[in-house]
Protein backbone atom coordinates (compact mmCIF):
# COMPACT_ATOMS: atom_id res chain seq x y z
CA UNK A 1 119.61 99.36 85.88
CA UNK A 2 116.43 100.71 84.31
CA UNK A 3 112.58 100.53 84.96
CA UNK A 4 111.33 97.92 83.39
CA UNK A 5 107.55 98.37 82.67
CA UNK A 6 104.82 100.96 82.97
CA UNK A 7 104.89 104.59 82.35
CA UNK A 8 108.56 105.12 82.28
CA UNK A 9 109.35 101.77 81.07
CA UNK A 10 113.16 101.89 79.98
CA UNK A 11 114.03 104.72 82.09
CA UNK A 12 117.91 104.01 83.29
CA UNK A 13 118.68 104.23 86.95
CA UNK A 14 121.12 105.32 89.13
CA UNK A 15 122.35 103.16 91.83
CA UNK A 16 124.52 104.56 94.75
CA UNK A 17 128.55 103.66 94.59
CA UNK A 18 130.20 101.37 96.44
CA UNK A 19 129.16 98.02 98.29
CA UNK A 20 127.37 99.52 100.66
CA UNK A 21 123.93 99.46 98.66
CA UNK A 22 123.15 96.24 96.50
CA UNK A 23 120.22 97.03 94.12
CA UNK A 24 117.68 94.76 93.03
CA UNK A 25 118.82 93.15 89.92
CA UNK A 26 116.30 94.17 86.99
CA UNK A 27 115.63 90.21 86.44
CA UNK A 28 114.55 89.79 90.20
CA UNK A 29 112.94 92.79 90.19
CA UNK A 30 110.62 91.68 86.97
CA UNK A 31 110.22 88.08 88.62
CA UNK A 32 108.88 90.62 91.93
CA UNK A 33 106.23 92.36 89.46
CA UNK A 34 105.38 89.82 87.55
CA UNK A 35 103.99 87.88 90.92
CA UNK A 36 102.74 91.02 92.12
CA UNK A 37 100.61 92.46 88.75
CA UNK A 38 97.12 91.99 89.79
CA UNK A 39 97.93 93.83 93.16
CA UNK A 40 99.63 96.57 92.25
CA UNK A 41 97.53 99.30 90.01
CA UNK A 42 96.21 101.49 92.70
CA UNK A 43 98.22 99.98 95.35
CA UNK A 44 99.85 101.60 98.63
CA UNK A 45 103.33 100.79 98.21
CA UNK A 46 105.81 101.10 101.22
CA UNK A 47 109.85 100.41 100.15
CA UNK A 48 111.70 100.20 103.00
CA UNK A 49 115.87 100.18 102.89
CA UNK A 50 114.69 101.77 99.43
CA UNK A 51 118.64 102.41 98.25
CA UNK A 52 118.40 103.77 94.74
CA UNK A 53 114.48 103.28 94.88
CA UNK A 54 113.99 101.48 91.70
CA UNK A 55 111.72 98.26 93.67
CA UNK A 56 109.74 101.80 94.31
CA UNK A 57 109.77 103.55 91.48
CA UNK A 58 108.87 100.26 88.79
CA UNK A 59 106.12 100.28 91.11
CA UNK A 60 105.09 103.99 90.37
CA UNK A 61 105.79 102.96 86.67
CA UNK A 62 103.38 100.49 86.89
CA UNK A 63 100.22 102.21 88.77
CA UNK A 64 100.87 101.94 92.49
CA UNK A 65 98.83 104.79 94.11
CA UNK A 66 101.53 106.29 96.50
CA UNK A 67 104.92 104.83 97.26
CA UNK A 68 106.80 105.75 100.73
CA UNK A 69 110.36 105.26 100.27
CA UNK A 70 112.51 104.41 103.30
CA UNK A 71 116.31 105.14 103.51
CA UNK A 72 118.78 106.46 105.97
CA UNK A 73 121.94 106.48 103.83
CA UNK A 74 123.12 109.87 102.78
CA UNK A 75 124.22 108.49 99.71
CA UNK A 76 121.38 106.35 98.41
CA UNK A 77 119.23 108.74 99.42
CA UNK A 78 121.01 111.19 96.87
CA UNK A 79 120.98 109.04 94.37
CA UNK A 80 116.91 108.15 94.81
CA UNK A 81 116.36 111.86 94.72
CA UNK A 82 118.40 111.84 91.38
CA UNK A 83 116.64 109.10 90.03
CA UNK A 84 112.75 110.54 90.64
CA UNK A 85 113.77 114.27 88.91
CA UNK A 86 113.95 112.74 85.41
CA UNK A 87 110.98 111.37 85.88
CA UNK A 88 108.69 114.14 86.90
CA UNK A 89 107.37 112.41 89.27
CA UNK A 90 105.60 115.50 91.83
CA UNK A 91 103.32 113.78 93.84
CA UNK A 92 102.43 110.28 94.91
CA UNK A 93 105.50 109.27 97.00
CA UNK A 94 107.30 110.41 100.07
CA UNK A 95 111.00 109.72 101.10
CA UNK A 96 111.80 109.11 104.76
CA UNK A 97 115.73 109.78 105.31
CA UNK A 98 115.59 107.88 108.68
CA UNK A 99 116.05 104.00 110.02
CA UNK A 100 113.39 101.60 108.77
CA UNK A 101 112.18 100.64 112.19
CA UNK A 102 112.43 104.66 113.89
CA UNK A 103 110.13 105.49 110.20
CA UNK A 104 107.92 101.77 111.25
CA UNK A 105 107.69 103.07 114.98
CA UNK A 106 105.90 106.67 113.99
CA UNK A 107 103.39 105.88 111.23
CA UNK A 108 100.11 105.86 112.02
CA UNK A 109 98.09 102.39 112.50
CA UNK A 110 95.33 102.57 109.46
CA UNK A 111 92.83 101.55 112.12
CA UNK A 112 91.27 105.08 111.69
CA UNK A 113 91.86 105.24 108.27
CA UNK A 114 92.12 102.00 106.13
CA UNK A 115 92.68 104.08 103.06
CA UNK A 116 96.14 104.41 104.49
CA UNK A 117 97.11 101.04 105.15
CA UNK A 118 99.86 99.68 102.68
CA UNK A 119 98.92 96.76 100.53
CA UNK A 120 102.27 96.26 99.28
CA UNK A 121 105.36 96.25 101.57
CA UNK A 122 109.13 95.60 100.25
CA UNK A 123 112.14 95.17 102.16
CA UNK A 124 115.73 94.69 101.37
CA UNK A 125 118.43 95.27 103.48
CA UNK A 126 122.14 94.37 103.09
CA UNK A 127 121.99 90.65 102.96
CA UNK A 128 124.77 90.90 105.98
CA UNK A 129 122.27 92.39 108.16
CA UNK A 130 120.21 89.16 109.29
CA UNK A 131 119.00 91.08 112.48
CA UNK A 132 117.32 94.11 110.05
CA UNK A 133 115.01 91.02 108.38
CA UNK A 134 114.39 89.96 111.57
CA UNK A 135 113.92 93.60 113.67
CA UNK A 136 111.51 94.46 110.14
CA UNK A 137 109.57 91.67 109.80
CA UNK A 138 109.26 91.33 113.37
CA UNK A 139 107.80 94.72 113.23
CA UNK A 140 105.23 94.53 110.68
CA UNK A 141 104.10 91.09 112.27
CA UNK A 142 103.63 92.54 115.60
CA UNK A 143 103.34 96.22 116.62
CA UNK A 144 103.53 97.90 112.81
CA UNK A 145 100.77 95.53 111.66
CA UNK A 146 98.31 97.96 111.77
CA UNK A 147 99.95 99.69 108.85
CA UNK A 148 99.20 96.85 106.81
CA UNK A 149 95.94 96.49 104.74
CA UNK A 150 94.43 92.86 105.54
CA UNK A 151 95.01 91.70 102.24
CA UNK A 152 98.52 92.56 102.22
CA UNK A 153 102.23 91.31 101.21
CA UNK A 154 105.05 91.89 102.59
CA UNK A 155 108.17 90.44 100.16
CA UNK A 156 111.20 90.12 102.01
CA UNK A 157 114.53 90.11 99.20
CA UNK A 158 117.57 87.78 101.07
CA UNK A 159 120.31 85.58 99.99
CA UNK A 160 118.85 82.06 98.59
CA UNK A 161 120.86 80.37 100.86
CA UNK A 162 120.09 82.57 104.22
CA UNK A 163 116.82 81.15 105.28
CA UNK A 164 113.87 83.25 106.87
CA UNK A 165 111.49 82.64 109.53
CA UNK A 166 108.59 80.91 108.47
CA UNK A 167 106.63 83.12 111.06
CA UNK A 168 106.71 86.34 112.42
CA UNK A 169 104.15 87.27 114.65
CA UNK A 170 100.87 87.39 112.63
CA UNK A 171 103.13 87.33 109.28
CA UNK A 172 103.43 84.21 108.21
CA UNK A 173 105.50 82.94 105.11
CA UNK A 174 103.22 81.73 102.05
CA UNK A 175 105.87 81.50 99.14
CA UNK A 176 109.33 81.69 98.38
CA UNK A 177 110.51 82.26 95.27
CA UNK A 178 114.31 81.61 94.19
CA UNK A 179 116.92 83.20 91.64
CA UNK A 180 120.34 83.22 90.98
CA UNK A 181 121.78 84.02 94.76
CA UNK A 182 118.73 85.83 95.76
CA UNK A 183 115.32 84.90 97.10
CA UNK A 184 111.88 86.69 97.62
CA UNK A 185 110.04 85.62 100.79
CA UNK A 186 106.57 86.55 100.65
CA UNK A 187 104.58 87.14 104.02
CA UNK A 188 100.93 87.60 104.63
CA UNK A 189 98.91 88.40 107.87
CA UNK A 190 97.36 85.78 109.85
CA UNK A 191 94.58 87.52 111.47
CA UNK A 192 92.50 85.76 113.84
């Protein structure tokens, strides 16, 4: 695994052990920024079940403003830590070691401060845990929507063959893009 553009383009990454944690394959992941390129220089970037944090960190590479990186597992959340020291990365991202909807549940709304909305969200939990797309998404489309800029994406990663939602809550599905086993659902908000 390694970064794949920007700043620290080529940097090799570390990805946790085990099964438990399946990382964004580097040819997905440059599919991801290659859709998301005019959005992301000074972007808000929020990577939720973050695992080895390299969805975050390409988009650090590649300009975002701030990424918040979300992960509960003690060992993924070693291994992130081990792969932003290289780096020298100070400043410009926080890690929360805690479950993506307890981290979702505590943020602020950016209602008082749009400046801290996210205009990029990313999600990818284990592929076998259909209710954590559904508990996320269902989150961000209902009561965590305030954390979400109005012009922004939330990109859901799942198996190709494990359909989303087309709609959830005021997230609504405008693209799906498919490779190899994997998909990427992208979701924006359907404000009234």
């Amino acid at each position: 695994m390694r970064i794949i553009a920007g700043r620290f383009r080529s940097r090799t990454l570390e990805a946790p052990a085990g099964l438990g944690t399946r990382p964004t394959s580097d040819r997905l992941r440059e599919t991801l920024f290659n859709v998301l390129a005019p959005r992301i220089e000074g972007a808000r970037f929020l990577d939720l079940f973050a695992g080895s944090g390299a969805v975050g960190l390409e988009a650090l590479s590649r300009g975002a403003a701030s990424v918040e990186f979300v992960e509960r597992a003690p060992a993924a959340l070693i291994v992130l830590k081990k792969n932003l020291a290289p780096l020298g990365i100070e400043q410009g991202f926080r890690i929360h070691g805690a479950a993506v909807g307890a981290v979702l549940r505590k943020m602020k709304p950016a209602t008082s401060n749009p400046d801290a909305a996210f205009d990029v969200v990313f999600l990818d939990p284990p592929y076998d845990g259909a209710a954590e797309y559904a508990n996320t998404l269902g989150l961000l489309g209902g009561d965590a929507g305030g954390l979400l800029a109005d012009e922004a994406l939330v990109i859901a990663e799942h198996r190709r063959k494990e359909k989303l939602d087309l709609q959830y809550g005021l997230l609504s599905r405008t693209r799906m893009l498919e490779q190899g086993d994997a998909a990427l659902s992208f979701y924006a908000l359907q404000r009234s």
